[in-house]
Protein backbone atom coordinates (compact mmCIF):
# COMPACT_ATOMS: atom_id res chain seq x y z
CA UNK A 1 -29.96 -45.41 16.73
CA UNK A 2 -28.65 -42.41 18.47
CA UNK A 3 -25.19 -44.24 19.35
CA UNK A 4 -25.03 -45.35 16.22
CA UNK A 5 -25.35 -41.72 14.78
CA UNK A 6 -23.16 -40.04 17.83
CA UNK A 7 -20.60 -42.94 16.65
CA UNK A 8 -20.57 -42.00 13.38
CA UNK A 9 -20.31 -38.24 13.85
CA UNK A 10 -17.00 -39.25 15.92
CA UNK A 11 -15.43 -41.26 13.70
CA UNK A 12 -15.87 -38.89 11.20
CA UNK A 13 -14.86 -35.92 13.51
CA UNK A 14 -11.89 -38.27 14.35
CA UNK A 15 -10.58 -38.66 10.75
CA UNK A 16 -11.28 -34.84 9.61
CA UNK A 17 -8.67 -33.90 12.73
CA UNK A 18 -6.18 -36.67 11.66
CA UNK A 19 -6.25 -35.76 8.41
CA UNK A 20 -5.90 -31.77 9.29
CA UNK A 21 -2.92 -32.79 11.05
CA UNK A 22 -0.65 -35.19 9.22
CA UNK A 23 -1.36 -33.82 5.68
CA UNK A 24 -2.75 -30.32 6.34
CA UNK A 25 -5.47 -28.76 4.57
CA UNK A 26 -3.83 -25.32 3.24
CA UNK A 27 -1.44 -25.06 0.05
CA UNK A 28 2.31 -24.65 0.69
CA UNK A 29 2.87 -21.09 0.56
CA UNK A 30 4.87 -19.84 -2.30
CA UNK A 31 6.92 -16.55 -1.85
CA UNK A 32 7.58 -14.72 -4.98
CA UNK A 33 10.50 -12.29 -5.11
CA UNK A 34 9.93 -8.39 -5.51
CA UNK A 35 12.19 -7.31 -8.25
CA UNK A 36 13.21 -3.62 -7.68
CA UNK A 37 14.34 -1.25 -10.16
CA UNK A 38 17.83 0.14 -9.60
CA UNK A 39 18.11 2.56 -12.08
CA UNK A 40 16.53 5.69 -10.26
CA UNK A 41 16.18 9.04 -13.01
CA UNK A 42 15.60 11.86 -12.24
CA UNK A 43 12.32 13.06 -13.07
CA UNK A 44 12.02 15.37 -15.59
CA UNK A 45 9.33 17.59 -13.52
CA UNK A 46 10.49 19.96 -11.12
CA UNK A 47 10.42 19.12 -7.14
CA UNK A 48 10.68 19.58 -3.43
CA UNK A 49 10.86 17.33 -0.76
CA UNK A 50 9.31 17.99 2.38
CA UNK A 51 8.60 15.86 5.35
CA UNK A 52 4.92 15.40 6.08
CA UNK A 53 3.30 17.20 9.03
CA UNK A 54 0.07 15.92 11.22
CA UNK A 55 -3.02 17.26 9.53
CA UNK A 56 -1.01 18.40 6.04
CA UNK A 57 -2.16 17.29 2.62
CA UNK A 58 -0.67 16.53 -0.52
CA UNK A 59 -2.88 20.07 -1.37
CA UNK A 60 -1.76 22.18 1.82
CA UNK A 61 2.08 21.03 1.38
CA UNK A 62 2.28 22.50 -2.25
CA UNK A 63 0.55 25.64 -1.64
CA UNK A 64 2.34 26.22 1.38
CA UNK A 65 5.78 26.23 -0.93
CA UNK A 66 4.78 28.13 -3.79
CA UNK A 67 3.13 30.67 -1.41
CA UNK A 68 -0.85 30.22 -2.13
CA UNK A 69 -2.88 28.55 -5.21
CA UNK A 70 -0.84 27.05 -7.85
CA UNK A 71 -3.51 27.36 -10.72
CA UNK A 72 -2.68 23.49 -11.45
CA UNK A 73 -6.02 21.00 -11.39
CA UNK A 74 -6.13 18.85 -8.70
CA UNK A 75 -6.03 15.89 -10.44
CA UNK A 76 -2.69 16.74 -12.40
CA UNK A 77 -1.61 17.76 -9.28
CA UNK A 78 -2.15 13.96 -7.81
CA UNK A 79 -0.83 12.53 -10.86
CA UNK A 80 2.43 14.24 -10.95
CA UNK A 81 3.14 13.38 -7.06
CA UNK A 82 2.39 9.39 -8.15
CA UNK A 83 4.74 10.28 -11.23
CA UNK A 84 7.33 11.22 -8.82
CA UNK A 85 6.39 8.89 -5.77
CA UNK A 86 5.87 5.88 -7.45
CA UNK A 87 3.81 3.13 -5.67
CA UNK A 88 2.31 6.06 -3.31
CA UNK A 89 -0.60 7.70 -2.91
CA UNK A 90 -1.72 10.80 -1.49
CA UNK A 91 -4.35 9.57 0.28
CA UNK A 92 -1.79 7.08 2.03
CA UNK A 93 0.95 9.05 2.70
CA UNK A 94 2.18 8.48 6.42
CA UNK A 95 3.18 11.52 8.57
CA UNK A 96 7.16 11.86 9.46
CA UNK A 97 8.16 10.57 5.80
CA UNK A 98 9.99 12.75 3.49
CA UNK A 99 8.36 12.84 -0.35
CA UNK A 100 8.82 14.44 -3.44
CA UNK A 101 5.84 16.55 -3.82
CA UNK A 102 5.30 18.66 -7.77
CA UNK A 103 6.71 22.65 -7.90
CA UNK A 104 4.84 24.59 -9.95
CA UNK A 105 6.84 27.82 -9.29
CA UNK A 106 8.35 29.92 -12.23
């Protein structure tokens, strides 16, 4: 009885392999094409670019240009640098790339 089971757990070991193999178990994948938007306007907001520093913030970099607190919420703040960074956030932006950060300056 135990060769019997031992030679049907091969046989089925056997054909899951072949199987694997020859037809493959995973869909074909399917690349889709990133359209990108050419026409780049201006945004309407004013701005600075600045290159990002080891242990700056989206908060430090714009208080450090207008010279202290801006008076601007924090959260308009981090929605006007998405506005003008589209497909960034500041809590992913990488150190030694240039962005447009917000100037709330008069």
């Amino acid at each position: 009885m135990k060769k019997f089971i031992a030679f049907i757990f091969s046989l089925a070991l056997f054909i899951s392999v072949y199987v694997d193999l020859t037809r493959g178990t995973l869909p074909a994948a399917v690349t889709v094409p990133i359209q990108v938007n050419e026409e780049t306007s201006s945004p309407s907001q004013p701005y600075f670019k600045a290159t990002v520093k080891p242990g700056q913030t989206l908060l430090s970099i714009v208080e450090e240009f207008n010279s202290g607190d801006t008076g601007v919420p924090v959260s308009k703040l981090i929605s006007d640098f998405e506005a003008l960074n589209p497909g960034t956030s500041p809590k992913t932006m990488q150190v030694g790339k240039t962005y447009l950060f917000p100037s709330y300056t008069n």
